[in-house]
C-alpha atoms as a PDB file:
ATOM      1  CA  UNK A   1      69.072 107.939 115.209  1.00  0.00           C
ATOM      2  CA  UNK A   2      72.532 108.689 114.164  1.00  0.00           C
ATOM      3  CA  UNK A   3      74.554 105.791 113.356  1.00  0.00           C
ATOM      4  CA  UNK A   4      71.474 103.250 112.186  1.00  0.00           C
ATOM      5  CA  UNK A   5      72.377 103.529 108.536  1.00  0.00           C
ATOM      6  CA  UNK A   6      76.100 102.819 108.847  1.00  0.00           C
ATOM      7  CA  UNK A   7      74.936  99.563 111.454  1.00  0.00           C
ATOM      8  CA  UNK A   8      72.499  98.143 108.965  1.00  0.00           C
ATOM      9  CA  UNK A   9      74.154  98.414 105.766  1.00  0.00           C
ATOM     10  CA  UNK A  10      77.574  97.431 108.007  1.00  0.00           C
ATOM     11  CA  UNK A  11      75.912  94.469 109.039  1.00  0.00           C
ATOM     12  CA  UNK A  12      74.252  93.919 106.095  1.00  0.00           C
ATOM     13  CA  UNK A  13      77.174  93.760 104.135  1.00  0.00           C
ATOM     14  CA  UNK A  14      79.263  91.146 106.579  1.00  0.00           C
ATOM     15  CA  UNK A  15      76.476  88.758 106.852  1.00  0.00           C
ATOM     16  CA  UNK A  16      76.293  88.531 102.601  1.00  0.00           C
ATOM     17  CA  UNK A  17      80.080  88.251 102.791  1.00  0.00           C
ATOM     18  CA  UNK A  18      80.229  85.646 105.530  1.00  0.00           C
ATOM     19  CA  UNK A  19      77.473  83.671 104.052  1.00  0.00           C
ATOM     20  CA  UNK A  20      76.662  84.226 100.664  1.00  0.00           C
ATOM     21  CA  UNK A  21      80.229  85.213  98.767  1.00  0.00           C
ATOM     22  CA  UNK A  22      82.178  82.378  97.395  1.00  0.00           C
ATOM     23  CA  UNK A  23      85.304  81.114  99.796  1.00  0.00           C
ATOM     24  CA  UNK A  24      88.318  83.735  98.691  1.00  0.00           C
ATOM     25  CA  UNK A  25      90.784  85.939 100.053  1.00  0.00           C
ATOM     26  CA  UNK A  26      88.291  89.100  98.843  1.00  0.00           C
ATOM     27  CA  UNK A  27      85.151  87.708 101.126  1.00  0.00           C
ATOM     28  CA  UNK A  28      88.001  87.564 104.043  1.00  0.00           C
ATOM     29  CA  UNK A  29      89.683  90.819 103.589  1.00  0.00           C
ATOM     30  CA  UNK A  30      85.543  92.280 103.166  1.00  0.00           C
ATOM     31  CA  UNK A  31      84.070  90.381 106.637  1.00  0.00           C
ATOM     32  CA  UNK A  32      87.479  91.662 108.332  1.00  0.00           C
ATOM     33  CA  UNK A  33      87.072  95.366 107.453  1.00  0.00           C
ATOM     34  CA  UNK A  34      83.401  95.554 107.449  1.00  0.00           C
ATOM     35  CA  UNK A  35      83.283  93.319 111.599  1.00  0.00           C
ATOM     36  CA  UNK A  36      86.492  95.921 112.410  1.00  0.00           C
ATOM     37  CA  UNK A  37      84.897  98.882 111.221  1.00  0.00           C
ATOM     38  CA  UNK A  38      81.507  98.121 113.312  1.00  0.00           C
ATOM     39  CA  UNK A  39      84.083  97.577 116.581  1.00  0.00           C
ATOM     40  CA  UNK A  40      85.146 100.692 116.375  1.00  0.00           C
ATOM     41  CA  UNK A  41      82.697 102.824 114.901  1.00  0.00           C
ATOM     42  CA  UNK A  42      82.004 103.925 118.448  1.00  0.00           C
ATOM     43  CA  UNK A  43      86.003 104.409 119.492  1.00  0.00           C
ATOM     44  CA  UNK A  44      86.449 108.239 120.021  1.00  0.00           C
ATOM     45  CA  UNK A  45      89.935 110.540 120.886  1.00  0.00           C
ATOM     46  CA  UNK A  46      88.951 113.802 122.684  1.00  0.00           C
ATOM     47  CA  UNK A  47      91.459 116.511 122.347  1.00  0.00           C
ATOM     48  CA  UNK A  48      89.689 119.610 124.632  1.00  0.00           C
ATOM     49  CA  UNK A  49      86.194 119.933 123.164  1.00  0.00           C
ATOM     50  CA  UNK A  50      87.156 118.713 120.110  1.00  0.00           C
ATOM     51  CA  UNK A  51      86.169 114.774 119.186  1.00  0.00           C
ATOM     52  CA  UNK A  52      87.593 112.329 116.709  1.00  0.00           C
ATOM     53  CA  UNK A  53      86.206 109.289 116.000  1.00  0.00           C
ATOM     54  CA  UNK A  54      88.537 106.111 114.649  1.00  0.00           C
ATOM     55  CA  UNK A  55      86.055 104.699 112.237  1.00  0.00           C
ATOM     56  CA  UNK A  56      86.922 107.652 109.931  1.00  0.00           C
ATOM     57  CA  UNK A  57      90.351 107.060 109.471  1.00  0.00           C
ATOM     58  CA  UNK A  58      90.055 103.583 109.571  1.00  0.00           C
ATOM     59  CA  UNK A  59      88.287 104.267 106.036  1.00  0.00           C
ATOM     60  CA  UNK A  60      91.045 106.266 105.128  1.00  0.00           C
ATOM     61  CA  UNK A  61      93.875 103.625 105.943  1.00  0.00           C
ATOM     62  CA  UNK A  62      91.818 100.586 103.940  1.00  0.00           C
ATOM     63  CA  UNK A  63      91.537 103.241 100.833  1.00  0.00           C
ATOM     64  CA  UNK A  64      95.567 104.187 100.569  1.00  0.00           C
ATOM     65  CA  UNK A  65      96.068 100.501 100.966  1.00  0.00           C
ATOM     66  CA  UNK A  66      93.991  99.694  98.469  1.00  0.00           C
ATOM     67  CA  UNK A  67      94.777 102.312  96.176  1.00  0.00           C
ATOM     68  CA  UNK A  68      98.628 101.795  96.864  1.00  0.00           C
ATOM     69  CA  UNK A  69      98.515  98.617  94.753  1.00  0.00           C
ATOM     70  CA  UNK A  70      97.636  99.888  91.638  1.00  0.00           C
ATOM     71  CA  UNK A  71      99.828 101.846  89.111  1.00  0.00           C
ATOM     72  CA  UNK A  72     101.350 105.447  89.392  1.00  0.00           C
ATOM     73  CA  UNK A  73      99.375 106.624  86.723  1.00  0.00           C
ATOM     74  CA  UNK A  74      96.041 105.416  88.207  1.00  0.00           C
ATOM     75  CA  UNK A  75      97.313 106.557  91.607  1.00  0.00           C
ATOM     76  CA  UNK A  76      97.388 109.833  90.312  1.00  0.00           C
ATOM     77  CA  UNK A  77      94.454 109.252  88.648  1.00  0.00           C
ATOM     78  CA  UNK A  78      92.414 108.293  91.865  1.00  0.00           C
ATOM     79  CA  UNK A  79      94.386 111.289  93.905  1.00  0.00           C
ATOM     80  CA  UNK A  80      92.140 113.380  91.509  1.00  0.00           C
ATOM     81  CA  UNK A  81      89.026 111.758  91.671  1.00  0.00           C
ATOM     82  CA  UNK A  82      89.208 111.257  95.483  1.00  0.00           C
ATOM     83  CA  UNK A  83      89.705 115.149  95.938  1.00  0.00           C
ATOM     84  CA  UNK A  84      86.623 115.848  93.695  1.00  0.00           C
ATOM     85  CA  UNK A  85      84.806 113.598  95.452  1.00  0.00           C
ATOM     86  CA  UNK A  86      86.011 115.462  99.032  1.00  0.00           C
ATOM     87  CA  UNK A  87      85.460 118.963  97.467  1.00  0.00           C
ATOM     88  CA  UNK A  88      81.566 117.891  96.482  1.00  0.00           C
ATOM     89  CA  UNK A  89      81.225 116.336 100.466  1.00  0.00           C
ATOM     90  CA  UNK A  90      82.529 120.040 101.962  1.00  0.00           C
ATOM     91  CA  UNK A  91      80.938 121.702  99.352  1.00  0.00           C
ATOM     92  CA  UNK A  92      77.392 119.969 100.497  1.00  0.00           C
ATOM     93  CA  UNK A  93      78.095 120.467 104.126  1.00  0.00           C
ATOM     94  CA  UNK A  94      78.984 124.449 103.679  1.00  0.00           C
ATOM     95  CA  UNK A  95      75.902 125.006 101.149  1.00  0.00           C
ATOM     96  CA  UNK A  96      73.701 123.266 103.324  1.00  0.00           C
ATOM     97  CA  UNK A  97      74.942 125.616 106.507  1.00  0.00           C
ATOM     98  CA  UNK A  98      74.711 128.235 104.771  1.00  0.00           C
ATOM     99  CA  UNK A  99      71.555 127.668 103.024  1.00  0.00           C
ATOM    100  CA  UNK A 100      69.913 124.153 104.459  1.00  0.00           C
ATOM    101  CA  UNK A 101      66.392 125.307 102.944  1.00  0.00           C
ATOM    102  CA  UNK A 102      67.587 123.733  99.110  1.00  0.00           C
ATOM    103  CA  UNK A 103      68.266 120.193 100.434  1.00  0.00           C
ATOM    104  CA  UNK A 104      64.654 119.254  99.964  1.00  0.00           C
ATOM    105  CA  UNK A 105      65.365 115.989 101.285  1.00  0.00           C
ATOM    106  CA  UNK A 106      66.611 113.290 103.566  1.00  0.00           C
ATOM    107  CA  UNK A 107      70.445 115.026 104.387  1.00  0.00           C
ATOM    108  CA  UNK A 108      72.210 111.529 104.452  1.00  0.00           C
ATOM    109  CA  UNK A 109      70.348 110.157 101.615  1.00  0.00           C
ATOM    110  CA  UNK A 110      71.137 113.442  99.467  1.00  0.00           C
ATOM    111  CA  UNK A 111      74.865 113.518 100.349  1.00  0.00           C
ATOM    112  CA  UNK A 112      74.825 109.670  99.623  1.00  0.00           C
ATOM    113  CA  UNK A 113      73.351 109.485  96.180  1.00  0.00           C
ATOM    114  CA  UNK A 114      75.398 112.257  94.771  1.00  0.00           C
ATOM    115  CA  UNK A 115      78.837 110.706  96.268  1.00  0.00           C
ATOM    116  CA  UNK A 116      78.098 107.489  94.418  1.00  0.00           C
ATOM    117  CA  UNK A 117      77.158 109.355  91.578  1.00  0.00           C
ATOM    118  CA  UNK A 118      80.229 110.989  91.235  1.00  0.00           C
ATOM    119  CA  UNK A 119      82.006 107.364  92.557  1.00  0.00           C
ATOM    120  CA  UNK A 120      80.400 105.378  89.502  1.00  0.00           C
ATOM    121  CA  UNK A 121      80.978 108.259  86.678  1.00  0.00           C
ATOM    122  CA  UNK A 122      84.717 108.664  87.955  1.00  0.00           C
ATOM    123  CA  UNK A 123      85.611 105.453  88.389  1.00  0.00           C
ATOM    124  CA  UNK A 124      85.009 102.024  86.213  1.00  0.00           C
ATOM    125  CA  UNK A 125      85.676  98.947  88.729  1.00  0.00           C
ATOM    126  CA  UNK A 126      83.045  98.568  91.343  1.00  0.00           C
ATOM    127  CA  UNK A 127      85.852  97.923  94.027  1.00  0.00           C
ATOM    128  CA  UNK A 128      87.758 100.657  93.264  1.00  0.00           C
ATOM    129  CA  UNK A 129      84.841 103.226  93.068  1.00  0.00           C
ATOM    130  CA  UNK A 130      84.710 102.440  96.752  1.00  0.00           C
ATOM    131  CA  UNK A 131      88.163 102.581  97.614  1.00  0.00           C
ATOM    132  CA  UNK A 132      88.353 105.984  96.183  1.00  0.00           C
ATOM    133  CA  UNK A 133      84.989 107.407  98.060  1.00  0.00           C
ATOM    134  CA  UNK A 134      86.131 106.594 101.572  1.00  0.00           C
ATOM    135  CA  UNK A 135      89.830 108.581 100.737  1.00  0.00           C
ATOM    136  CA  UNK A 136      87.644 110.950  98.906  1.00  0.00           C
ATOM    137  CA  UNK A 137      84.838 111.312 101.748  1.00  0.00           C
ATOM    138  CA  UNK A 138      87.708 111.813 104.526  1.00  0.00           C
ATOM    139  CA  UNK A 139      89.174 114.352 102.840  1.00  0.00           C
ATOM    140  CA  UNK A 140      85.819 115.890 102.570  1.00  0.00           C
ATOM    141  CA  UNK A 141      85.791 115.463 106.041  1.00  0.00           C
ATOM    142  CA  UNK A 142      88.825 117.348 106.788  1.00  0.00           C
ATOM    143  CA  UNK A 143      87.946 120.294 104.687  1.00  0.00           C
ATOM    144  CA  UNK A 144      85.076 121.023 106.622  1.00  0.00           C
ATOM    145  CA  UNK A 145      86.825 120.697 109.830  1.00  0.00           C
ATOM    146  CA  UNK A 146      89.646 122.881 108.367  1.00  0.00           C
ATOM    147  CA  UNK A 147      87.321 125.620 107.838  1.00  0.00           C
ATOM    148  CA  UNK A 148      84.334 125.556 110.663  1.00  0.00           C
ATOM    149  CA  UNK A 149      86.087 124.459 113.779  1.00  0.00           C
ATOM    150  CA  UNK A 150      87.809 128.195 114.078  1.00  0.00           C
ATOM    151  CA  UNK A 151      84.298 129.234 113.903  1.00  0.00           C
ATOM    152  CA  UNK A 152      83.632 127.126 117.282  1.00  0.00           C
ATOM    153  CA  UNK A 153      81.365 124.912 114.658  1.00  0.00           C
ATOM    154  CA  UNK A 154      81.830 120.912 113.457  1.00  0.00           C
ATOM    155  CA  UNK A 155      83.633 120.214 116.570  1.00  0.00           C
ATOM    156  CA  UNK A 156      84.010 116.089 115.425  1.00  0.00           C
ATOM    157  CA  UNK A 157      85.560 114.879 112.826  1.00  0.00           C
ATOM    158  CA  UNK A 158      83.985 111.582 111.482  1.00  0.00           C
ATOM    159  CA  UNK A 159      81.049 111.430 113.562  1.00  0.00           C
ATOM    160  CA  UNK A 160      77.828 108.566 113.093  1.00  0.00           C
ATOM    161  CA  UNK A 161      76.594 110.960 110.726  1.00  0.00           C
ATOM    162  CA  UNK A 162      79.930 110.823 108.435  1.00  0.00           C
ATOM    163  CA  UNK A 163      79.611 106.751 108.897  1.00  0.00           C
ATOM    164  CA  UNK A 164      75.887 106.765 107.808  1.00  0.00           C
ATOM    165  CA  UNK A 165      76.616 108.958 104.253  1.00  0.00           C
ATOM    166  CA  UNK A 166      79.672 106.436 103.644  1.00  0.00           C
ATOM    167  CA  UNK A 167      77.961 103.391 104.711  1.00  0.00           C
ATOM    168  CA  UNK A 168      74.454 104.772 102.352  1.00  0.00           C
ATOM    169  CA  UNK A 169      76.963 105.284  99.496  1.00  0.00           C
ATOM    170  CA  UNK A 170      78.676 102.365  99.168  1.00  0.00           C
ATOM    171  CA  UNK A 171      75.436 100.616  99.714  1.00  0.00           C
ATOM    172  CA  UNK A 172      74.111 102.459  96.750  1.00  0.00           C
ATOM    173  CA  UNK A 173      77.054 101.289  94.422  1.00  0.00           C
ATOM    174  CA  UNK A 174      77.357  98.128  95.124  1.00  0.00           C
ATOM    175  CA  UNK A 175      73.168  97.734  94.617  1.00  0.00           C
ATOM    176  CA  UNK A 176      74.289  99.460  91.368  1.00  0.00           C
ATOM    177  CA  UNK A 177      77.236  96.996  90.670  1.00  0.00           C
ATOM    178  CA  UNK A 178      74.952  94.252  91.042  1.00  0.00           C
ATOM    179  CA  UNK A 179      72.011  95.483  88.807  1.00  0.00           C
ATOM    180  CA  UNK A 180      74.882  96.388  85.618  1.00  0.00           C
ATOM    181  CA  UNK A 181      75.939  92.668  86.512  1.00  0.00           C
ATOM    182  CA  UNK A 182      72.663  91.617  86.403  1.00  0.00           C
ATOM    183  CA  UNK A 183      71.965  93.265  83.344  1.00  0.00           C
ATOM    184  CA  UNK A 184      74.846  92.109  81.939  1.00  0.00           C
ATOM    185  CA  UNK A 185      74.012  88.442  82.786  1.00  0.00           C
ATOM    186  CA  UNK A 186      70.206  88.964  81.092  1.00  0.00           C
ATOM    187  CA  UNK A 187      71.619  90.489  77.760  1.00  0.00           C
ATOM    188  CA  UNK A 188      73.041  87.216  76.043  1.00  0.00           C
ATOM    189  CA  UNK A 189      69.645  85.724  76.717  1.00  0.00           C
ATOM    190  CA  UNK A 190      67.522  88.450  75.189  1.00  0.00           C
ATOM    191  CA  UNK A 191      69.599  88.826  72.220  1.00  0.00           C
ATOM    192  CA  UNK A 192      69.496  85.102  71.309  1.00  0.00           C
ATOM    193  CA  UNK A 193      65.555  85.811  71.223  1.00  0.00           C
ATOM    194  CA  UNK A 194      65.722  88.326  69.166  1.00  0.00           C
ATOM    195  CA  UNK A 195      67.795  86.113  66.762  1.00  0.00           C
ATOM    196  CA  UNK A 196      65.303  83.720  67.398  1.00  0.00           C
ATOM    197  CA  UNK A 197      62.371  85.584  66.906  1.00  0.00           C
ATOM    198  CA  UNK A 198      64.179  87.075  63.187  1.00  0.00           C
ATOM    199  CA  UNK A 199      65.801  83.497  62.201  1.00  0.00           C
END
């Protein structure tokens, strides 16, 4: 069912920031986007035949406001990263069209895993790796539009299926945020073992 990822993981995500994150103006700012996003994940604009759905752009206001904060240089920075990151999401979608007998297996989960991938290697804060996939992902989004909808093919732009690849991804790096921290949290511990252990 198209759209079940991007509900879970949505949902997911605003109950552990409602509930669970410490009283700030981050777990505000996350509960607002993530409860907005969910309202209008199903809002769509119908020009002809062709469909657009809000949700996607929504994701692509909340990254250039995000991203608008930092410095020029890591602007620029980012403006790279979020095009690679759009290139690899047409680049999937066109292979896969042309060719869908590679993708050996689940499409969203494939699409997902190499997004954040490319997220976590480009980009070293956790919150900014995010920022830069949803400009990055819309982008992608656009590309493939751009270049199939003459063809009378990809007729929506930002579709449940879009939403569930974003929503998988960012689940994926923040489930990979919190294992580094984690890790990072365990280390002290073992280490004064080891001293331990030798002393």
């Amino acid at each position: 069912m198209e759209g079940a990822y991007f509900y879970f993981f949505s949902w997911l995500g605003w109950i552990f920031a409602t509930f669970f994150m410490k009283k700030s103006k981050a777990r505000l700012v996350y509960a607002a986007v993530l409860l907005f996003t969910i309202m209008i994940s199903q809002t769509v604009v119908t020009f002809g035949e062709f469909r657009i759905w809000i949700g996607a752009f929504f994701l692509l206001v909340i990254g250039i406001i995000g991203i608008s904060r930092l410095s020029m240089l890591t602007k620029l920075y980012y403006a790279v990263c979020s095009t690679i990151v759009g290139m690899v999401y047409a680049i999937v979608h066109l292979v896969e069209l042309y060719d869908p007998v590679w993708i050996i297996i689940n499409h969203t989960w494939f699409l997902s895993i190499l997004l954040a991938y490319i997220s976590y290697v480009l980009i070293r804060l956790p919150e900014e790796r995010i920022l830069v996939l949803c400009v990055g992902v819309v982008q992608g989004e656009i590309l493939v539009t751009a270049v199939l909808e003459p063809y009378g093919f990809h007729n929506e732009f930002g579709s449940m299926l879009f939403l569930d690849a974003v929503a998988c991804a960012v689940f994926l790096l923040c489930v990979l945020s919190a294992i580094l921290k984690g890790l990072a949290f365990v280390e002290p511990f073992k280490q004064k073992q080891v001293r331990e252990r030798q002393g």
